[in-house]
N, C-alpha and C. Protein backbone atom coordinates (compact mmCIF):
# COMPACT_ATOMS: atom_id res chain seq x y z
N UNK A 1 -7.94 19.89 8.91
CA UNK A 1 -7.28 18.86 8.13
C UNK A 1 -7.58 19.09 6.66
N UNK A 2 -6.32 18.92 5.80
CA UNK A 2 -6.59 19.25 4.17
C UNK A 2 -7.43 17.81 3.53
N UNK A 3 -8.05 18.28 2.45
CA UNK A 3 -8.70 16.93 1.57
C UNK A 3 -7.69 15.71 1.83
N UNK A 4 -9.10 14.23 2.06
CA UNK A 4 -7.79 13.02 2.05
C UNK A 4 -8.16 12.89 0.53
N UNK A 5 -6.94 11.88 -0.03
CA UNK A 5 -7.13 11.28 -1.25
C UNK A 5 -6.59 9.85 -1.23
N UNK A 6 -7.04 9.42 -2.03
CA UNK A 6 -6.93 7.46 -1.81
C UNK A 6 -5.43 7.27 -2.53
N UNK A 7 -4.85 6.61 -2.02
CA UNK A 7 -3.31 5.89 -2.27
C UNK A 7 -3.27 6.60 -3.84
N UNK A 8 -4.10 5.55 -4.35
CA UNK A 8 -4.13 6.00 -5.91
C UNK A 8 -3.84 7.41 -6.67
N UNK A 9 -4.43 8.32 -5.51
CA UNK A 9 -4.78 9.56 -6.32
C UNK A 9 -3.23 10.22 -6.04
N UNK A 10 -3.07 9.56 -4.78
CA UNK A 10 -0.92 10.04 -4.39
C UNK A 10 -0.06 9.70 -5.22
N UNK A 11 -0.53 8.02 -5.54
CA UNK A 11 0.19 7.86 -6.69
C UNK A 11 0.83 8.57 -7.99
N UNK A 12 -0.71 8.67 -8.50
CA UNK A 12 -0.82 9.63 -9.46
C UNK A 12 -0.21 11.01 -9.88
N UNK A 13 -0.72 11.68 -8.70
CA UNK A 13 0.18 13.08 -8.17
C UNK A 13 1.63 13.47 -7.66
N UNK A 14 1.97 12.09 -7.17
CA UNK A 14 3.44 12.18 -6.99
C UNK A 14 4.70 11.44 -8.22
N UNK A 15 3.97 10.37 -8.74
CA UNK A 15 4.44 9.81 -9.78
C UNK A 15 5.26 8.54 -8.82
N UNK A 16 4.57 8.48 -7.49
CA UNK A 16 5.64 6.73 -7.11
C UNK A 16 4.38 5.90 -6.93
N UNK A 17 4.76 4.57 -6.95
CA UNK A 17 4.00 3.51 -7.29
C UNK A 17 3.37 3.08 -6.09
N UNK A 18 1.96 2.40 -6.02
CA UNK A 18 1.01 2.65 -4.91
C UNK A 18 1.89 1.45 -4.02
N UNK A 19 2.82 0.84 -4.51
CA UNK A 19 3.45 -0.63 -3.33
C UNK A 19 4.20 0.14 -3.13
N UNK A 20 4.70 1.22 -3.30
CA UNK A 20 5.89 2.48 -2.94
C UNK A 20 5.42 3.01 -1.62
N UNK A 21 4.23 3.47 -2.27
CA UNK A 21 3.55 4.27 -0.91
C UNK A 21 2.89 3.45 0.00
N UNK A 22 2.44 2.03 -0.08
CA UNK A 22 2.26 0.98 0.99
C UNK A 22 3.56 1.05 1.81
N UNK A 23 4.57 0.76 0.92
CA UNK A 23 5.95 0.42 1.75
C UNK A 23 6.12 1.30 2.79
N UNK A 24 5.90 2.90 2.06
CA UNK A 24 6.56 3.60 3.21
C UNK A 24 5.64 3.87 4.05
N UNK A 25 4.47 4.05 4.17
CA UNK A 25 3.27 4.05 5.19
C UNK A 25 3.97 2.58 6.25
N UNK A 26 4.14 1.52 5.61
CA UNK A 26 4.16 0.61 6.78
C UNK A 26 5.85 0.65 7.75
N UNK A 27 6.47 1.31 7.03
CA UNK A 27 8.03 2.02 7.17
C UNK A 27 7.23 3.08 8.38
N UNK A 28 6.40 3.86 8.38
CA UNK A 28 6.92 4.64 9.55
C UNK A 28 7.10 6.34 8.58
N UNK A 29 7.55 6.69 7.05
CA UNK A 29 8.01 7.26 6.33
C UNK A 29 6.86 8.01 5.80
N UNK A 30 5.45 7.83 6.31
CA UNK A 30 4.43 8.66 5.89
C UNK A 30 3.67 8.66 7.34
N UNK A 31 2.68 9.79 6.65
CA UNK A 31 1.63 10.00 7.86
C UNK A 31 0.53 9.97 7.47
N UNK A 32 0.02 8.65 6.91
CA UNK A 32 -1.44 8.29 6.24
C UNK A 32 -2.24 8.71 7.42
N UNK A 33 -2.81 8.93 6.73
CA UNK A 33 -4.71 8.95 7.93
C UNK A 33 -5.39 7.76 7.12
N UNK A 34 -6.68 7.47 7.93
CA UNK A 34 -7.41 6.55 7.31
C UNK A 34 -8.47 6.81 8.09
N UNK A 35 -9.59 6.58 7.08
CA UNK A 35 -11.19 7.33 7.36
C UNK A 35 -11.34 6.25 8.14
N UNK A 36 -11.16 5.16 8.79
CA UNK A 36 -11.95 4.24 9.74
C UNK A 36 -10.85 2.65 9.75
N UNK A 37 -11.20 1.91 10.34
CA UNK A 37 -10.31 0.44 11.39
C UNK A 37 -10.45 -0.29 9.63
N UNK A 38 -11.38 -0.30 9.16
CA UNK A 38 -11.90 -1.13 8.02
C UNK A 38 -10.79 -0.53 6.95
N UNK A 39 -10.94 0.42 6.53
CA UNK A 39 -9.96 0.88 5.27
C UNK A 39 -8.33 0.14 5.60
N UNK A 40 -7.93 0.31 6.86
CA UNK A 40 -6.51 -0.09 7.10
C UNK A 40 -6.31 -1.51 6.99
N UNK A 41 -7.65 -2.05 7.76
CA UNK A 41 -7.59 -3.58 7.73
C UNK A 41 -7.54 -3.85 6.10
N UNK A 42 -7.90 -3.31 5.19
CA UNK A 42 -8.22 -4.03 4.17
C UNK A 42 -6.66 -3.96 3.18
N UNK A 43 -6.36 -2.47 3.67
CA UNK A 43 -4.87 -2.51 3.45
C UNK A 43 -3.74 -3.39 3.97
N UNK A 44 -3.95 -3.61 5.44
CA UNK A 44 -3.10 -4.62 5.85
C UNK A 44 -3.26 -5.98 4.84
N UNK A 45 -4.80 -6.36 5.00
CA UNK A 45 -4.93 -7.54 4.23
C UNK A 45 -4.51 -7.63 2.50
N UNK A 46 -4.43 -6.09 1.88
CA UNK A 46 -3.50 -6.38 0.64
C UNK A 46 -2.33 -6.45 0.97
N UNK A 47 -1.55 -6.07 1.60
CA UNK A 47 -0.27 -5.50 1.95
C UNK A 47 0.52 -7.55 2.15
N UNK A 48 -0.50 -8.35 2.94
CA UNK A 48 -0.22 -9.38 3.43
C UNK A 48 -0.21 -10.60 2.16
N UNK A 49 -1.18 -9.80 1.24
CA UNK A 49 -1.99 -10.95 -0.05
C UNK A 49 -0.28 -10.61 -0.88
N UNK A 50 0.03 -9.31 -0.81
CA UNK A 50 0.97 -8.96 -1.89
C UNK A 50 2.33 -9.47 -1.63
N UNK A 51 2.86 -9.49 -0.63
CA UNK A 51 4.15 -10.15 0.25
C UNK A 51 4.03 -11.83 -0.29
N UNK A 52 2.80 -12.65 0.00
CA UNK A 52 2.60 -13.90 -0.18
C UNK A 52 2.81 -14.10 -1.97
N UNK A 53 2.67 -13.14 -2.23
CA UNK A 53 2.15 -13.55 -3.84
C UNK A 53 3.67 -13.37 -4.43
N UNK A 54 4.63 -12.46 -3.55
CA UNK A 54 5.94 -12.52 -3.75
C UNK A 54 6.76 -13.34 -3.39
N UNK A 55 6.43 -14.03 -1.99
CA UNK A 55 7.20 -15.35 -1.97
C UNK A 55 6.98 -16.24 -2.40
N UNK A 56 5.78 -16.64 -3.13
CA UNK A 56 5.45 -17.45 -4.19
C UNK A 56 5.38 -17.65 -5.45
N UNK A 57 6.27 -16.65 -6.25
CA UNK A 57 6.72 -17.01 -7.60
C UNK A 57 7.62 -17.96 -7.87
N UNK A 58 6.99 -18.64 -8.57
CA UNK A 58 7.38 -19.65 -9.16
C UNK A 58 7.81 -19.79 -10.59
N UNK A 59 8.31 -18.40 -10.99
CA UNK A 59 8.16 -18.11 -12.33
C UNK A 59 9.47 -18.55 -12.64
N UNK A 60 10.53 -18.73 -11.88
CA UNK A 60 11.88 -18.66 -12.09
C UNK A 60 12.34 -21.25 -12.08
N UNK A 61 11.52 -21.30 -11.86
CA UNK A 61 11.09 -22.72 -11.53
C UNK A 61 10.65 -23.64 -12.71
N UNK A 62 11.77 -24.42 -13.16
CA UNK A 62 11.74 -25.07 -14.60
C UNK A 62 11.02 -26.31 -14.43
């Protein structure tokens, strides 16, 4: 297996945005690995914080 590198560093190297590469990891459209149950969980749990924080703008709300 080649070096892993953290979302970030894909980011970086590919030039698309790390909710880009969440998206398509949870799409089915990548083939993340993940060093252990904990790293994914913590991703799920941003992945879940970030969705909420989108149906809750309220920015558009006079």
């Amino acid at each position: 297996m080649g070096k892993m590198i953290s979302i970030s560093e894909a980011s970086k190297l590919t030039g698309v945005t790390v909710k880009t590469l969440k998206i398509w990891d949870n799409e089915g459209l990548l083939k993340a690995k993940y060093k252990n149950a904990i790293q994914k969980s913590i991703q799920e749990l941003e992945k879940e914080r970030d969705e909420n924080s989108e149906n809750n703008d309220t920015s558009s709300i006079i």
